[in-house]
C-alpha atoms as a PDB file:
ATOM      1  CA  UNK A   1     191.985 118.970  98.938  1.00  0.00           C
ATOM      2  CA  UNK A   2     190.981 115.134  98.325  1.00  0.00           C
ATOM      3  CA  UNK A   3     187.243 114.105  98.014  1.00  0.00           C
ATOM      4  CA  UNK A   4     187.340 112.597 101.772  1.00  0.00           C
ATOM      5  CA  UNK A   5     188.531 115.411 102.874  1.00  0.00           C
ATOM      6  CA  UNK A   6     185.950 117.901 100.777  1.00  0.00           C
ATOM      7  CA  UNK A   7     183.247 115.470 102.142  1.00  0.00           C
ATOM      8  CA  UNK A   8     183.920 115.514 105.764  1.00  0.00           C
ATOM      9  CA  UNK A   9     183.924 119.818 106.072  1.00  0.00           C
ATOM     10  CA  UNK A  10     180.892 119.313 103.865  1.00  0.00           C
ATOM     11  CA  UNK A  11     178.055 120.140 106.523  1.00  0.00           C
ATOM     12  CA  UNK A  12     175.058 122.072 106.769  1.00  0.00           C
ATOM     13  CA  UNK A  13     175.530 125.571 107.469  1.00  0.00           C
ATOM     14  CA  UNK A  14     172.101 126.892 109.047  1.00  0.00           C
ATOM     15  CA  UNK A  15     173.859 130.042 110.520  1.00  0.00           C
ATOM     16  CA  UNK A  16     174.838 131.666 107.397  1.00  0.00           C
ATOM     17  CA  UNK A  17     174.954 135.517 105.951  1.00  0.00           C
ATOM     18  CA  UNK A  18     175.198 137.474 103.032  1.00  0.00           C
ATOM     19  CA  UNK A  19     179.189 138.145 103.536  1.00  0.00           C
ATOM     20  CA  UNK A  20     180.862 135.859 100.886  1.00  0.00           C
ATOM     21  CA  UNK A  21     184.514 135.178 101.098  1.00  0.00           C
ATOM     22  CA  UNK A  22     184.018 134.776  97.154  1.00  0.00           C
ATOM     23  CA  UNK A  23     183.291 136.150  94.138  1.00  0.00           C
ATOM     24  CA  UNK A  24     179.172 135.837  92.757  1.00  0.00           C
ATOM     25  CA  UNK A  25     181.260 135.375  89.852  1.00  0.00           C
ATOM     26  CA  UNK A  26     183.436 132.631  91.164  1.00  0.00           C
ATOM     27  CA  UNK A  27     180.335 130.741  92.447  1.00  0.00           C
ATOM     28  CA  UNK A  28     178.616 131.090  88.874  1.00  0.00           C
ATOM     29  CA  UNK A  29     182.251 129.342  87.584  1.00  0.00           C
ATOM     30  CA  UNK A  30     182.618 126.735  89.603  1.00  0.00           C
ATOM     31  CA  UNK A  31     178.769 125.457  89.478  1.00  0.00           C
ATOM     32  CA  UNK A  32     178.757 125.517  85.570  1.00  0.00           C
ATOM     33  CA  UNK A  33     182.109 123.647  86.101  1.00  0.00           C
ATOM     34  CA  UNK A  34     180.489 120.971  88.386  1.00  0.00           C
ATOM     35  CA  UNK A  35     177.216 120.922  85.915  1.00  0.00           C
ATOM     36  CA  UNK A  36     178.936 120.207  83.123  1.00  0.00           C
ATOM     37  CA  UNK A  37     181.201 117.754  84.992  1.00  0.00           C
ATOM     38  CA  UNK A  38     178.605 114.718  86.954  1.00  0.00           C
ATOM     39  CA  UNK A  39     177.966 112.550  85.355  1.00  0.00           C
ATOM     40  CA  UNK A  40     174.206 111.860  83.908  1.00  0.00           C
ATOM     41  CA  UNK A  41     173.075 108.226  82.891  1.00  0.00           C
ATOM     42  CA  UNK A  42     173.157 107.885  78.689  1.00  0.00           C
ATOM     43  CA  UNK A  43     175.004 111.451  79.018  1.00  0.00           C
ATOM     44  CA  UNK A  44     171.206 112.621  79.521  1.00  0.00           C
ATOM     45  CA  UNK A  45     172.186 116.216  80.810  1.00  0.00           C
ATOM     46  CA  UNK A  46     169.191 116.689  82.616  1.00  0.00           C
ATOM     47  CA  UNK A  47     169.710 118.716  85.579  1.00  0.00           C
ATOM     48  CA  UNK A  48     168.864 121.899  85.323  1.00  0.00           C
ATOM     49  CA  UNK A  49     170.293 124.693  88.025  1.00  0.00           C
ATOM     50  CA  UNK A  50     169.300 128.225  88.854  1.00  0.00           C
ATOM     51  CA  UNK A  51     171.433 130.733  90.625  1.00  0.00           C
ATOM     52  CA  UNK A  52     169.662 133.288  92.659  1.00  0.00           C
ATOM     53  CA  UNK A  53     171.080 136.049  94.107  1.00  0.00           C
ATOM     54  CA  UNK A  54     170.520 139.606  95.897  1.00  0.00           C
ATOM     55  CA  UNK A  55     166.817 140.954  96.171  1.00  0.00           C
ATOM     56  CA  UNK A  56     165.478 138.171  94.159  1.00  0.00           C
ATOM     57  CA  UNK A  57     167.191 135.810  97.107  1.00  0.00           C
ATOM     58  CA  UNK A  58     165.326 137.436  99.313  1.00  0.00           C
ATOM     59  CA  UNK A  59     162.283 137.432  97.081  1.00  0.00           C
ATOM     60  CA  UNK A  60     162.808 133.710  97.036  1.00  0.00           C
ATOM     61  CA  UNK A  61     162.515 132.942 100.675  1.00  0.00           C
ATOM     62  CA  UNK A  62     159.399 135.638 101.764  1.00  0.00           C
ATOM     63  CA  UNK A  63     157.477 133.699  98.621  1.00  0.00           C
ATOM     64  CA  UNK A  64     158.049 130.304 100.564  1.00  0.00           C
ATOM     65  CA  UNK A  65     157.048 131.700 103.639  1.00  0.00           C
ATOM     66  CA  UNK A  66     154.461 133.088 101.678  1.00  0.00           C
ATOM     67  CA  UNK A  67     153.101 130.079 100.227  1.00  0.00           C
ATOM     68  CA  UNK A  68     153.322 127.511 103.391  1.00  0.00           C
ATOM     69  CA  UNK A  69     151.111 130.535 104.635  1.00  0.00           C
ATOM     70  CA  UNK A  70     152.940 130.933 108.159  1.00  0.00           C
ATOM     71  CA  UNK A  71     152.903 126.975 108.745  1.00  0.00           C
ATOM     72  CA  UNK A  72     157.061 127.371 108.649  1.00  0.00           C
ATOM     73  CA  UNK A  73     157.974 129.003 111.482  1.00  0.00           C
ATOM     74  CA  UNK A  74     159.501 132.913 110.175  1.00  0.00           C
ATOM     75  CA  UNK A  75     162.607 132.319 111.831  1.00  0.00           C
ATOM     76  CA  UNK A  76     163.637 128.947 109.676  1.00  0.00           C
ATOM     77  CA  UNK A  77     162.541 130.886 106.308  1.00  0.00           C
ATOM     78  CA  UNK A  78     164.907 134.181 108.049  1.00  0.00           C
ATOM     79  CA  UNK A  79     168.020 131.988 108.437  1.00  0.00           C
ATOM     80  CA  UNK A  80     167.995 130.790 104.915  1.00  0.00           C
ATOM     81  CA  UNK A  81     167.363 134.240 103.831  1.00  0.00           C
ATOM     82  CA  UNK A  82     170.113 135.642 105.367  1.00  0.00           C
ATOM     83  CA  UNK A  83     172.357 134.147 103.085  1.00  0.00           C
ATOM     84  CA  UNK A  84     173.735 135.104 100.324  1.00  0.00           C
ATOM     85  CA  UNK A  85     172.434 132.759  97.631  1.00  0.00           C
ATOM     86  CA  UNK A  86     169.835 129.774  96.360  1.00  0.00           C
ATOM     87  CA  UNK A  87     170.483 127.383  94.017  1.00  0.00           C
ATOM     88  CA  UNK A  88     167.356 125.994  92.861  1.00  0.00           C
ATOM     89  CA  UNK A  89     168.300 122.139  91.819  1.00  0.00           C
ATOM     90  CA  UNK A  90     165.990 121.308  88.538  1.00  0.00           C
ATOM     91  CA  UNK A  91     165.742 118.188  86.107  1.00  0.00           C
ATOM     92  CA  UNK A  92     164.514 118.813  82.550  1.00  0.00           C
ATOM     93  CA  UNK A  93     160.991 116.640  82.092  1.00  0.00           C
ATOM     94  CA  UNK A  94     161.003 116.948  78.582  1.00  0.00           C
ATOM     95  CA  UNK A  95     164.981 115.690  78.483  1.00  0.00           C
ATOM     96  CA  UNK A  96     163.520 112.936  80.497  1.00  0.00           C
ATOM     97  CA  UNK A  97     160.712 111.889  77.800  1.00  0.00           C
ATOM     98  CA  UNK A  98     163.189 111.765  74.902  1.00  0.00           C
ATOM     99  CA  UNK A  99     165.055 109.814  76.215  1.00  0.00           C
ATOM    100  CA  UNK A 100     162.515 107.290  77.792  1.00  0.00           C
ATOM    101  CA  UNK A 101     160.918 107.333  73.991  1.00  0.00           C
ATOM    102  CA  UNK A 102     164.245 106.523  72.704  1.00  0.00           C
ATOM    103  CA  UNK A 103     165.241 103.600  74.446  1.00  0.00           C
ATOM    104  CA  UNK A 104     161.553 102.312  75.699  1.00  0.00           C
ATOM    105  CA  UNK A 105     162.952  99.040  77.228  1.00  0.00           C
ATOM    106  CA  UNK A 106     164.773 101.681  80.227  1.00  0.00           C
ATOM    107  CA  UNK A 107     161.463 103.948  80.197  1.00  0.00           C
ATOM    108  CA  UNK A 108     161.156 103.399  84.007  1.00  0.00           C
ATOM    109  CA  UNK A 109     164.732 104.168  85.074  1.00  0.00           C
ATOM    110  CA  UNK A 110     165.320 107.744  83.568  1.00  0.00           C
ATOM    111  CA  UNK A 111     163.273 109.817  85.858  1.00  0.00           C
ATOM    112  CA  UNK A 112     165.582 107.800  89.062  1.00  0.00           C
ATOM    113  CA  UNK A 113     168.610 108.442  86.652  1.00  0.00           C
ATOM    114  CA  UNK A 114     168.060 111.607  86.583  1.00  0.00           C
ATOM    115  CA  UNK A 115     167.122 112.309  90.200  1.00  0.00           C
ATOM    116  CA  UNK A 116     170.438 110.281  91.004  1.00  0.00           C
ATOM    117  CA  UNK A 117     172.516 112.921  88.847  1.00  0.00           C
ATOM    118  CA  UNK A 118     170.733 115.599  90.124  1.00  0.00           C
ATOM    119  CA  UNK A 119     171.866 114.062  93.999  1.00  0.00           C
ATOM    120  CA  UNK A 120     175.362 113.931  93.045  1.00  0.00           C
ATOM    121  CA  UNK A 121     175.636 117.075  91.423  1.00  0.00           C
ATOM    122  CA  UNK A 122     173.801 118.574  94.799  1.00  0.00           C
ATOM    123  CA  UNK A 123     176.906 116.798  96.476  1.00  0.00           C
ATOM    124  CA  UNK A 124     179.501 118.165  94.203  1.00  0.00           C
ATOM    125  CA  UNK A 125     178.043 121.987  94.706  1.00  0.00           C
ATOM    126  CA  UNK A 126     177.719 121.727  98.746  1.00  0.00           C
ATOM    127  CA  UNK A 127     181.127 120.352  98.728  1.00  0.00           C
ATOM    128  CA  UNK A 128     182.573 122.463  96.389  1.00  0.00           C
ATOM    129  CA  UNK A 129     181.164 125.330  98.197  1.00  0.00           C
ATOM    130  CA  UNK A 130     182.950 124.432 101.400  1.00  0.00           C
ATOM    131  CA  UNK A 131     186.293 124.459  99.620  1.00  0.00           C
ATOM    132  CA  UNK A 132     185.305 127.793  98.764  1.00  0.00           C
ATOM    133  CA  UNK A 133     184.889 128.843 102.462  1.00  0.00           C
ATOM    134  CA  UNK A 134     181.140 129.065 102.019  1.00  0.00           C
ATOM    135  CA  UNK A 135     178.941 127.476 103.726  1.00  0.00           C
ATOM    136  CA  UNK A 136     175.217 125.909 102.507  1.00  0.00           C
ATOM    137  CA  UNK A 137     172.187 123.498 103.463  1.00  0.00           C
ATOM    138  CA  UNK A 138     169.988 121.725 101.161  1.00  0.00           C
ATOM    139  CA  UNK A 139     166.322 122.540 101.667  1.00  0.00           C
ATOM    140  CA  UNK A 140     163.083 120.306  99.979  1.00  0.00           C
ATOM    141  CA  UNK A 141     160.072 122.844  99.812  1.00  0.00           C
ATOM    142  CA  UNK A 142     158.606 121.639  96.846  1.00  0.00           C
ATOM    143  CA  UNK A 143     156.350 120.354  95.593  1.00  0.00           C
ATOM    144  CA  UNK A 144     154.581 122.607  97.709  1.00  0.00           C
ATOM    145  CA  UNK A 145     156.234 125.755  96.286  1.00  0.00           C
ATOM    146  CA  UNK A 146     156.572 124.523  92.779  1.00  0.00           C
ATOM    147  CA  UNK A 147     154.331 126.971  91.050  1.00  0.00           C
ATOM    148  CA  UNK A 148     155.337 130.198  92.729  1.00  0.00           C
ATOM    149  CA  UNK A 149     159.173 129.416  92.052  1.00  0.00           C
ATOM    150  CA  UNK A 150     158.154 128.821  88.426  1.00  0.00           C
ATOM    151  CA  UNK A 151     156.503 131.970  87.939  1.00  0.00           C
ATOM    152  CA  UNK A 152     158.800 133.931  90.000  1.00  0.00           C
ATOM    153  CA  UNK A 153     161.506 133.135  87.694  1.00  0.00           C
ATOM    154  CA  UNK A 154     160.302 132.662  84.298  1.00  0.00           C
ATOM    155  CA  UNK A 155     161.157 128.095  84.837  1.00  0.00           C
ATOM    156  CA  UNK A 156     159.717 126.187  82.231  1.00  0.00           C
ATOM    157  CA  UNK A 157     156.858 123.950  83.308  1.00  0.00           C
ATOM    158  CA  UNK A 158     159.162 120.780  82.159  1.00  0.00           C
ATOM    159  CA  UNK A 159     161.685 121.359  84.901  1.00  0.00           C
ATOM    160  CA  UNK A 160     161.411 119.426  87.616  1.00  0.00           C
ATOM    161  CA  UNK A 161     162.352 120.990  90.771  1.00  0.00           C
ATOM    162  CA  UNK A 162     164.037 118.660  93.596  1.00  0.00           C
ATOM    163  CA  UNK A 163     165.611 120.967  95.915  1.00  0.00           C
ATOM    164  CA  UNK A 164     166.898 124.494  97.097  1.00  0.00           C
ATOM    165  CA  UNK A 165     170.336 125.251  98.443  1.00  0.00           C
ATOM    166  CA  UNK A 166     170.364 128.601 100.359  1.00  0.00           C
ATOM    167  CA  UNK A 167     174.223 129.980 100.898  1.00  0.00           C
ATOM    168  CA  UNK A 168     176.600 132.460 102.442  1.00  0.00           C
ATOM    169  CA  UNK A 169     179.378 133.586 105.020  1.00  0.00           C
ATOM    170  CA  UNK A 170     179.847 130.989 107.768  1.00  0.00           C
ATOM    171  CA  UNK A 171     178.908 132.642 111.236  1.00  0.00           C
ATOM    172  CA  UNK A 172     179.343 129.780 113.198  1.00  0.00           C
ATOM    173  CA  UNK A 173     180.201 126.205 112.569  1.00  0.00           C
ATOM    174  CA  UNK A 174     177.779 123.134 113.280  1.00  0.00           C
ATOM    175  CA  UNK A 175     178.129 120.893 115.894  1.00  0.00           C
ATOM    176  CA  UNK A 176     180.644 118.071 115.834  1.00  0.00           C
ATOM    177  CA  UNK A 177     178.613 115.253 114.085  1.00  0.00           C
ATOM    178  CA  UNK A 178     178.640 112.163 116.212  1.00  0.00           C
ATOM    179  CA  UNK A 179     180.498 109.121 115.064  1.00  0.00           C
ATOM    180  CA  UNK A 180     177.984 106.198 113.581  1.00  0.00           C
ATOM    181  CA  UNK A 181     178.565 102.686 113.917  1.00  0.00           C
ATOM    182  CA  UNK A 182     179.226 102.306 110.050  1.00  0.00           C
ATOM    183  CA  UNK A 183     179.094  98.375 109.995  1.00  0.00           C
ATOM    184  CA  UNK A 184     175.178  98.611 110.162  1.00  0.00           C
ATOM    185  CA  UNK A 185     174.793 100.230 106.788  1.00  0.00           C
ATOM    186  CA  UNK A 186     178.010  98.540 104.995  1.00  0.00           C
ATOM    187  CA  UNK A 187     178.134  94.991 104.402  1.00  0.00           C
ATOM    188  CA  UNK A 188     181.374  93.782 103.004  1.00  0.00           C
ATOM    189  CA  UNK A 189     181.447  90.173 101.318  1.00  0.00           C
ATOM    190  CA  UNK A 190     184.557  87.834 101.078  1.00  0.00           C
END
């Protein structure tokens, strides 16, 4: 399958469930693939991913309900829960600092460097997921969750986390997306 086409089933799957057409095995593979394979500004290898499945899956999602304290509605937390899988999407602080020490006159840019790896590597996973015939969203909980994922876990405080990407078995497929008028966000220059 090309990249276009990998892109364009790429979608996100909010009617998901815990039957996998995949190995947990296969998933493990192919995201260490994909993390070892985006690229990361001065080779930085700062993104950090955790894998989550079974009871501590569901553990995951009840402590999010948990910790918005009912203010997310029990049926949103339910859907992502019914998946399969999380992957908790991470950058390394302390990578971060090393490098902004290193090469002082960049200082600023790592921390968007390594949030813009981190966004392509989120890209690579959801797409590379749909190959696999399973489907995903990407969810943004923190910071407010931050702490109780952390402990949960075992995370190190350095890690950074910048998103959560509940999967599974594809019940039903989204609605058609409709078609944008793509000249308003792309300029081309002669």
């Amino acid at each position: 399958m090309s990249i276009i086409e990998s892109l364009k089933q790429r979608r996100s799957y909010y009617e998901i469930n815990k039957d996998i057409p995949i190995s947990q095995e296969e998933i493990e593979r192919k995201i260490k693939e994909l993390t070892e394979l985006v690229p990361d500004a001065f080779n930085m290898k700062s993104a950090r991913l955790v894998l989550i499945f079974g009871d501590k899956h569901d553990l995951l999602w009840n402590e999010i309900y948990n910790v918005f304290e009912g203010k997310v509605p029990q049926e949103k937390i339910d859907s992502f829960k019914a998946g399969a899988g999380t992957i908790l999407f991470l950058y390394d602080e302390e990578t971060v600092k090393s490098l902004q020490e290193q090469f002082k006159q960049y200082a600023d840019n790592f921390p968007v460097w390594a949030n813009q790896a981190n966004g392509m590597l989120q890209l690579s996973v959801w797409a590379a997921l749909r190959e696999l015939g399973v489907g995903a969203s990407l969810q943004h909980y923190n910071p407010v969750i931050d702490d109780k994922v952390k402990q949960l876990f075992d995370i190190p405080k350095s890690y950074k986390l910048i998103a959560q990407m509940p999967f599974g078995g594809i019940i039903k497929e989204p609605e058609k997306k409709e078609k944008e008028d793509i000249d308003k966000r792309v300029t081309v220059i002669k």
